[in-house]
C-alpha atoms as a PDB file:
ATOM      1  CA  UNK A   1     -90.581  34.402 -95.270  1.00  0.00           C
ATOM      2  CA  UNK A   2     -92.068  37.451 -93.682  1.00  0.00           C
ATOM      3  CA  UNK A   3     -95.739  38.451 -94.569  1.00  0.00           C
ATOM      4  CA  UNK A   4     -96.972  41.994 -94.791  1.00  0.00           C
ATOM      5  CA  UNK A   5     -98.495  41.524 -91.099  1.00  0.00           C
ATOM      6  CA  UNK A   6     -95.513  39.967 -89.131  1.00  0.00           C
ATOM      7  CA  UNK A   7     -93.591  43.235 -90.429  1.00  0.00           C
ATOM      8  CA  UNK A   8     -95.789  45.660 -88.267  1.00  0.00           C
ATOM      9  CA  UNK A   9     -95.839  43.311 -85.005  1.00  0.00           C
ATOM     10  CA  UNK A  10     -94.231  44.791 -82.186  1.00  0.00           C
ATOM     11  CA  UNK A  11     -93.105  42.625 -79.252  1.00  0.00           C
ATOM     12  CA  UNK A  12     -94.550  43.864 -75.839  1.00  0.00           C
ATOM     13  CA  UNK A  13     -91.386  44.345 -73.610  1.00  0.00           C
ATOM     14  CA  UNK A  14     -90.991  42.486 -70.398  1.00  0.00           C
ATOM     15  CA  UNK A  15     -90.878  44.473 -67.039  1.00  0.00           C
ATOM     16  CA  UNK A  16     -86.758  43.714 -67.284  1.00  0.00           C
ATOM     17  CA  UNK A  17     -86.834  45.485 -70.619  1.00  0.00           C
ATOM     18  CA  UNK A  18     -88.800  48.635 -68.950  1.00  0.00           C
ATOM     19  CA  UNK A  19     -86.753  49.012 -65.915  1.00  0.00           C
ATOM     20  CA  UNK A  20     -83.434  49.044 -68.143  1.00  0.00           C
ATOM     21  CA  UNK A  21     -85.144  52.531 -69.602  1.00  0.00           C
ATOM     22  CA  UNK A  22     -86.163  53.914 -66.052  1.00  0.00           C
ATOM     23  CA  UNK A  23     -88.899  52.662 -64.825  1.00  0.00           C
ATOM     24  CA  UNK A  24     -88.996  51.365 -61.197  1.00  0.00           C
ATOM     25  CA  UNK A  25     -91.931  49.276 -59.927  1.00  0.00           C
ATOM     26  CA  UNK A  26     -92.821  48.642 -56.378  1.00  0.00           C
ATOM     27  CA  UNK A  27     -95.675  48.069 -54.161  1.00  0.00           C
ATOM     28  CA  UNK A  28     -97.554  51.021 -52.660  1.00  0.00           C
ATOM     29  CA  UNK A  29     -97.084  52.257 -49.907  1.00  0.00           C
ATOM     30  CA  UNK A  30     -99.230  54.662 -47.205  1.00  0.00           C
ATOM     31  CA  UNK A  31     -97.013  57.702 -48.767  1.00  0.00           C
ATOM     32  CA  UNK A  32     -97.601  56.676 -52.300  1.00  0.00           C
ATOM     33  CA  UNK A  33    -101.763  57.761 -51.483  1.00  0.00           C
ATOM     34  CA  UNK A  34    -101.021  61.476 -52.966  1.00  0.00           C
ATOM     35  CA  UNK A  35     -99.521  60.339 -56.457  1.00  0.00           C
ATOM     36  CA  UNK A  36    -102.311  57.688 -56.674  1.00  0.00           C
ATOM     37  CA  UNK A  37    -105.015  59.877 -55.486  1.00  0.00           C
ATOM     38  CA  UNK A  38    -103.664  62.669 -58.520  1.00  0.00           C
ATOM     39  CA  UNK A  39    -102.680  59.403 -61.167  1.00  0.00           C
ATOM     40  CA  UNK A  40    -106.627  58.431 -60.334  1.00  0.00           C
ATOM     41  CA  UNK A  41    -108.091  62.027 -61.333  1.00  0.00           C
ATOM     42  CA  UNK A  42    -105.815  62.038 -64.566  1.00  0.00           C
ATOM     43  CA  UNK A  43    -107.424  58.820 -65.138  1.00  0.00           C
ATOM     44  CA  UNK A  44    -110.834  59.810 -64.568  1.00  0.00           C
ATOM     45  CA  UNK A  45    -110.851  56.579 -62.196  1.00  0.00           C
ATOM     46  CA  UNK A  46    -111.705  55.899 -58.617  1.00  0.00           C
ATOM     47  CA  UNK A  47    -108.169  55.644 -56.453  1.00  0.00           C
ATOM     48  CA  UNK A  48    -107.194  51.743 -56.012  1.00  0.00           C
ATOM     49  CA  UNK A  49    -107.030  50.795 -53.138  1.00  0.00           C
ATOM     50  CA  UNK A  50    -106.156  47.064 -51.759  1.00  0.00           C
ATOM     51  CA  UNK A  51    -102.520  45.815 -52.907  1.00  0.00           C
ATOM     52  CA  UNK A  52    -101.263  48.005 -55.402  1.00  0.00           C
ATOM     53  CA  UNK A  53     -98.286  47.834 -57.663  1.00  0.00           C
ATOM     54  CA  UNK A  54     -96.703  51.154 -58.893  1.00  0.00           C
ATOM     55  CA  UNK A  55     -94.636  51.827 -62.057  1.00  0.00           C
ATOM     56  CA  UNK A  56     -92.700  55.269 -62.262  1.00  0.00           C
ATOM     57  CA  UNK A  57     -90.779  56.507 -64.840  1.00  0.00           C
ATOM     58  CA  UNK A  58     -87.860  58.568 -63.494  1.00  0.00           C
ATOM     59  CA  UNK A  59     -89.675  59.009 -60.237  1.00  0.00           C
ATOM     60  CA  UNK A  60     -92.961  59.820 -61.680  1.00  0.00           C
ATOM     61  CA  UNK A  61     -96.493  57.637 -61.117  1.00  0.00           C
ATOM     62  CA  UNK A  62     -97.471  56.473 -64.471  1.00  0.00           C
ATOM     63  CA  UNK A  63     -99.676  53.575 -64.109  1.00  0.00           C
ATOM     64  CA  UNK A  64    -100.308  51.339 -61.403  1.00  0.00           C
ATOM     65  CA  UNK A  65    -102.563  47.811 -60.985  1.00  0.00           C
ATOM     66  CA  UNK A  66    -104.446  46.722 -58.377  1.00  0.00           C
ATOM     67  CA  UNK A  67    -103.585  42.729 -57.696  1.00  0.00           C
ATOM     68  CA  UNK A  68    -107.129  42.257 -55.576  1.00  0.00           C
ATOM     69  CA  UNK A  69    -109.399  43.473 -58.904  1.00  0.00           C
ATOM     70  CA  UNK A  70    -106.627  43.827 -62.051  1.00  0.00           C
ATOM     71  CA  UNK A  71    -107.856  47.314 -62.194  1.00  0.00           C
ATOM     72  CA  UNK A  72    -105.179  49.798 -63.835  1.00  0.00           C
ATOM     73  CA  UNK A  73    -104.735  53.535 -63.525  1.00  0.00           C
ATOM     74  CA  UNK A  74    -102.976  55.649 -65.971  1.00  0.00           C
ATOM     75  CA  UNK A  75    -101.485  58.371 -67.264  1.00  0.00           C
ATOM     76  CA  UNK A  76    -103.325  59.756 -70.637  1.00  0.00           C
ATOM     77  CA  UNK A  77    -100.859  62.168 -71.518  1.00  0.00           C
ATOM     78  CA  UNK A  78     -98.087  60.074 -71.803  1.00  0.00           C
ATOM     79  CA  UNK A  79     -97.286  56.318 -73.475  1.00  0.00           C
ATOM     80  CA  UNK A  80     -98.307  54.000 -70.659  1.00  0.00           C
ATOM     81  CA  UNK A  81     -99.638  50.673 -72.694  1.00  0.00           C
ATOM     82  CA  UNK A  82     -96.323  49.211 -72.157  1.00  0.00           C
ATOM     83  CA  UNK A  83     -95.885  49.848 -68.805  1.00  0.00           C
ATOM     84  CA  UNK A  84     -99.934  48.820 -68.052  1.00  0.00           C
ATOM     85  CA  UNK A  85     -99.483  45.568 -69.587  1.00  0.00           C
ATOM     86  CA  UNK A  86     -96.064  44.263 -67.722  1.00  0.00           C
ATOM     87  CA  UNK A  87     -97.567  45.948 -64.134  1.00  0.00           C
ATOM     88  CA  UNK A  88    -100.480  43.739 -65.094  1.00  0.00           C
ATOM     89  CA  UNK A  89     -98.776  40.240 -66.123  1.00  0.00           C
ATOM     90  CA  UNK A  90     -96.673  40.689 -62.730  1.00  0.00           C
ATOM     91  CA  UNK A  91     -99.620  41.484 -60.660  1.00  0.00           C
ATOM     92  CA  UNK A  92    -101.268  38.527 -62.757  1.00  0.00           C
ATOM     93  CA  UNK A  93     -98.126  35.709 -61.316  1.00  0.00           C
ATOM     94  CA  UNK A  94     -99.022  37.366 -57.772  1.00  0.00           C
END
């Protein structure tokens, strides 16, 4: 039996289910420093810098996690909790 709650809870995709849609994740590299510098202003944030792990969608910056602090940068224009939270439970089994 199904409750009023359990109707409205949404499973968090995996990283597997995210790159199936395109998104790509990698670690940063020295020429990824532009798109995190601009990501960071979007964000309002300070750049990352350290290890970083990127997540684009079709080519694009979204988000990205640092896996020395957990810190995340963003996009706020565009749906990004999804992406956040898997870029975060990878850099989390790092």
């Amino acid at each position: 039996m199904t409750t009023p709650h359990t109707l409205f809870r949404r499973r968090r995709p995996y990283l597997s289910d995210l790159m199936e849609n395109g998104v790509s994740v990698a670690f940063a590299r020295a020429s990824d420093q532009r798109d995190l510098d601009r990501l960071a202003a979007l964000d309002s944030s300070d750049t990352l810098t350290g290890r970083v792990v990127c997540g684009r969608v079709d080519g694009e910056l979204r988000a990205a996690v640092s896996l020395d602090d957990g810190r995340a940068i963003a996009n706020p224009f565009v749906p990004t909790v999804d992406l956040v939270d898997a870029l975060r439970r990878l850099a989390w089994r790092s």
